[in-house]
PDB file of N, CA and C in Angstrom:
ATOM      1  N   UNK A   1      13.283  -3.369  -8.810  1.00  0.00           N
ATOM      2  CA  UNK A   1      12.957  -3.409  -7.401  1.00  0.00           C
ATOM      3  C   UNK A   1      11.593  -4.087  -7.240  1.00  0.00           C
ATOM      4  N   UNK A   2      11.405  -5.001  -6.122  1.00  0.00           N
ATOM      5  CA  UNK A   2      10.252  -5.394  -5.904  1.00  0.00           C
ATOM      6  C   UNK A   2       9.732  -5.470  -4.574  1.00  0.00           C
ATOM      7  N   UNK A   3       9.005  -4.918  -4.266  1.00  0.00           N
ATOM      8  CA  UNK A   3       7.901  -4.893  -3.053  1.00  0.00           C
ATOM      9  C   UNK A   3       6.894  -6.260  -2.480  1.00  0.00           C
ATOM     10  N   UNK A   4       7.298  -7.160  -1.541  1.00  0.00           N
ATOM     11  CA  UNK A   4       6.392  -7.909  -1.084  1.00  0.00           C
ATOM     12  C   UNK A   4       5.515  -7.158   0.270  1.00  0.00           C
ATOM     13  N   UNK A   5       3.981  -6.714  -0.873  1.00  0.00           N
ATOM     14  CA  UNK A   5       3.515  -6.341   0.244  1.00  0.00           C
ATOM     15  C   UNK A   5       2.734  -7.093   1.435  1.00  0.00           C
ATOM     16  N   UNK A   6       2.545  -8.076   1.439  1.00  0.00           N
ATOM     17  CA  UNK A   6       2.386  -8.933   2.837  1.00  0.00           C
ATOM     18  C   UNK A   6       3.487  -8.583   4.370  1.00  0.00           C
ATOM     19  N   UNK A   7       4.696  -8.317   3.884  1.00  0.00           N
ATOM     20  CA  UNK A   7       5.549  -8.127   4.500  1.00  0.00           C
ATOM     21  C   UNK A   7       5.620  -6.310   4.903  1.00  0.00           C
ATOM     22  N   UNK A   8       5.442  -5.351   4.049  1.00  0.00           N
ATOM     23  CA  UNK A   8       4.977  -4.011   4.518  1.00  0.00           C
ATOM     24  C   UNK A   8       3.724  -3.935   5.177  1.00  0.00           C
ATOM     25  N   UNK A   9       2.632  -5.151   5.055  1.00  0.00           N
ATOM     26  CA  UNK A   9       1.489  -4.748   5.567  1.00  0.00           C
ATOM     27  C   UNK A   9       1.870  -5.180   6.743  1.00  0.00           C
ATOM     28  N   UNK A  10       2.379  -6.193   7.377  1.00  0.00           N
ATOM     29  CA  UNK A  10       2.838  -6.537   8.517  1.00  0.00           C
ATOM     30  C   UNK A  10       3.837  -5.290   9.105  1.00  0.00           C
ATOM     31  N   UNK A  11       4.564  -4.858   8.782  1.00  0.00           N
ATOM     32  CA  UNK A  11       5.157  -3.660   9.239  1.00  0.00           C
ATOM     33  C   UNK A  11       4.809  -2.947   9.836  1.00  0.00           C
ATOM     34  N   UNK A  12       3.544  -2.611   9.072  1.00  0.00           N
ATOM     35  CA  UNK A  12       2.542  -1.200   9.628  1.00  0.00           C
ATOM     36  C   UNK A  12       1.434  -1.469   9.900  1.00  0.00           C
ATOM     37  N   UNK A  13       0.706  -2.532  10.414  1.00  0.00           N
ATOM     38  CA  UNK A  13      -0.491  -2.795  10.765  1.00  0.00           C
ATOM     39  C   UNK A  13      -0.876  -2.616  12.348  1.00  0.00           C
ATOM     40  N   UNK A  14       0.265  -2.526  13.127  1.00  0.00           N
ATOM     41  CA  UNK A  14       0.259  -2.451  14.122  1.00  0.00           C
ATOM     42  C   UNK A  14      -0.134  -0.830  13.986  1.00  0.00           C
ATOM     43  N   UNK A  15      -0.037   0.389  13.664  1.00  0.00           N
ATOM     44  CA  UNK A  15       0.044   1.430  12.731  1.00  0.00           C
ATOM     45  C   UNK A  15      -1.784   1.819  12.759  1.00  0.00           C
ATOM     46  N   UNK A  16      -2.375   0.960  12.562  1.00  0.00           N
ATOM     47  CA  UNK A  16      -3.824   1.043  11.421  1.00  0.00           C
ATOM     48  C   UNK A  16      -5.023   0.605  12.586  1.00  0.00           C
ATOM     49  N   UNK A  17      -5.444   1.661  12.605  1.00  0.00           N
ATOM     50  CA  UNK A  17      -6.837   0.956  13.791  1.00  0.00           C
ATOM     51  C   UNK A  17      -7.706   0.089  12.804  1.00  0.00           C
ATOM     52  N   UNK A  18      -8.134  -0.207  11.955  1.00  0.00           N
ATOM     53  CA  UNK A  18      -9.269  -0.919  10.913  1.00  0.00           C
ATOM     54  C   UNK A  18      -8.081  -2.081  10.109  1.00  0.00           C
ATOM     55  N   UNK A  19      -7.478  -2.505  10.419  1.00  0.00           N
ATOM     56  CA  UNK A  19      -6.745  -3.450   9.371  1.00  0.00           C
ATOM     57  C   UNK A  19      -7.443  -4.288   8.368  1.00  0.00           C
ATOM     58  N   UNK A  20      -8.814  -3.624   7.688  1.00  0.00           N
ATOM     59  CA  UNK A  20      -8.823  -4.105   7.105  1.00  0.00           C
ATOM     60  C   UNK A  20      -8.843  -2.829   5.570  1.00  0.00           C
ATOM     61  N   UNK A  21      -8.761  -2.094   5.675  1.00  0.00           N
ATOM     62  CA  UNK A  21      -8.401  -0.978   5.331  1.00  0.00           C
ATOM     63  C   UNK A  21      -6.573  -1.158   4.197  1.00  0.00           C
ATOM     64  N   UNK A  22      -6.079  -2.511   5.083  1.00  0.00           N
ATOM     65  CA  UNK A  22      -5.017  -2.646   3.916  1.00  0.00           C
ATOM     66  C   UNK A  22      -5.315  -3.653   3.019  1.00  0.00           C
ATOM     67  N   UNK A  23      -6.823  -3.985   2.881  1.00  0.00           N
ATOM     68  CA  UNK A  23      -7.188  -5.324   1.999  1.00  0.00           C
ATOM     69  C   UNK A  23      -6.747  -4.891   1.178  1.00  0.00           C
ATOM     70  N   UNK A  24      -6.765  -3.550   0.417  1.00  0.00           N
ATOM     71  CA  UNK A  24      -7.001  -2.852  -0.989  1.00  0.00           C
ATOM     72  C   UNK A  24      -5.294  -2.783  -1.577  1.00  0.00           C
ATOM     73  N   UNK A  25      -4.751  -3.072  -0.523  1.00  0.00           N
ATOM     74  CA  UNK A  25      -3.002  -2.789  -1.403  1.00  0.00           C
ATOM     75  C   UNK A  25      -2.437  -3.797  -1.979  1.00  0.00           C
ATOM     76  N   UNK A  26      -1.675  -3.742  -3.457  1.00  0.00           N
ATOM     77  CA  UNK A  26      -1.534  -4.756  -4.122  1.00  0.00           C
ATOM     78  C   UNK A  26      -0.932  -3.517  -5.233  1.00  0.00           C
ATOM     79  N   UNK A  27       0.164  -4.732  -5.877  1.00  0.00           N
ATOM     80  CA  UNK A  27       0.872  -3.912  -7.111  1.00  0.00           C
ATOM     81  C   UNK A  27      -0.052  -2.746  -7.871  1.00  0.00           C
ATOM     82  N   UNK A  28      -0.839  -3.216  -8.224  1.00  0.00           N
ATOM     83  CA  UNK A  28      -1.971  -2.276  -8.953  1.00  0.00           C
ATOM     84  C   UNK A  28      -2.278  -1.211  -8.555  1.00  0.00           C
ATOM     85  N   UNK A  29      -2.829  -1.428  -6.774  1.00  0.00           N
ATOM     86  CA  UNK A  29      -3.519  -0.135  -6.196  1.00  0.00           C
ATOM     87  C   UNK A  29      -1.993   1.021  -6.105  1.00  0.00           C
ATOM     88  N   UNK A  30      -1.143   0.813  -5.993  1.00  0.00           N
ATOM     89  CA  UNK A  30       0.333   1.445  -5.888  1.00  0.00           C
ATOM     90  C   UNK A  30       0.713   2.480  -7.508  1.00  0.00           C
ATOM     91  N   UNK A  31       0.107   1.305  -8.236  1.00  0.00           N
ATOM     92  CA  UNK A  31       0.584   1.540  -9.516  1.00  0.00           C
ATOM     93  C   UNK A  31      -0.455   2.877 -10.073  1.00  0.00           C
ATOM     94  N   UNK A  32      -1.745   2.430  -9.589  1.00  0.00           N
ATOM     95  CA  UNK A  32      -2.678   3.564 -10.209  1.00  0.00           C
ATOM     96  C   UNK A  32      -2.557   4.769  -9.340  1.00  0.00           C
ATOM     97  N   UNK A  33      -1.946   4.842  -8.238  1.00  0.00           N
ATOM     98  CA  UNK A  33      -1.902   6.258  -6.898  1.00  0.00           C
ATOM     99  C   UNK A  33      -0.108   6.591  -7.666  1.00  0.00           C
ATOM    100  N   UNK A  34       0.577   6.148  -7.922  1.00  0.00           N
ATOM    101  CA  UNK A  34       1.281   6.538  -8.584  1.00  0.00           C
ATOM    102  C   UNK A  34       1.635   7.610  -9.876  1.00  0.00           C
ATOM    103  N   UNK A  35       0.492   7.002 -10.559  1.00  0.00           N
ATOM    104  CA  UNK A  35      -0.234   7.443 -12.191  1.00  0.00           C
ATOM    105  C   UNK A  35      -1.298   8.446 -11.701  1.00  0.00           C
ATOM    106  N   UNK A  36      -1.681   9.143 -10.079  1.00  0.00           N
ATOM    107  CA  UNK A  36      -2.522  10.046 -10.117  1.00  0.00           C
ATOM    108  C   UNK A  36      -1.892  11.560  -9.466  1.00  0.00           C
ATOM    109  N   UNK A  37      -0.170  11.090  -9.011  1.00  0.00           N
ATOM    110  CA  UNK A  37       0.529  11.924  -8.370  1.00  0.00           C
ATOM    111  C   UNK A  37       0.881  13.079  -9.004  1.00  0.00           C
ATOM    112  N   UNK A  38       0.767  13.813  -9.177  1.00  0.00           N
ATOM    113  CA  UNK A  38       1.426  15.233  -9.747  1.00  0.00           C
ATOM    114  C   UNK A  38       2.462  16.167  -8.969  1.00  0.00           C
ATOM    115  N   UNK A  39       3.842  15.987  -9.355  1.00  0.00           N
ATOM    116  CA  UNK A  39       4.600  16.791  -9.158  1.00  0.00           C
ATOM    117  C   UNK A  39       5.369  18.047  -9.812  1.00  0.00           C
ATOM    118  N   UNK A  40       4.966  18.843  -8.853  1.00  0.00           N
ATOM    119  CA  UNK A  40       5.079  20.337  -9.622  1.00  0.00           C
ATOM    120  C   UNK A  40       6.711  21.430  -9.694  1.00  0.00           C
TER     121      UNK A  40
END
C-alpha cells in the first residue's frame, strides 16, 4: 500500500487552522509515530 501524502494533505487542510503544521508529514514522520504506538 502506498500513501501520496500531498494528496491527504490536501484533503484535510481545509481541517487545520496553521497549515503549516503539515510541513512535517512525510513517509518517515508516519513511520516513526507508528514505531512509538503501543497497543495494549
Amino acid at each position: 500500500m502506498s500513501i501520496l501524502f500531498d494528496s491527504v494533505k490536501e484533503d484535510v487542510i481545509r481541517f487545520i487552522a496553521d497549515d503549516q503544521k503539515l510541513a512535517i508529514w512525510s513517509p518517515n514522520y508516519f513511520k516513526d509515530l507508528i514505531q512509538k504506538m503501543k497497543f495494549e
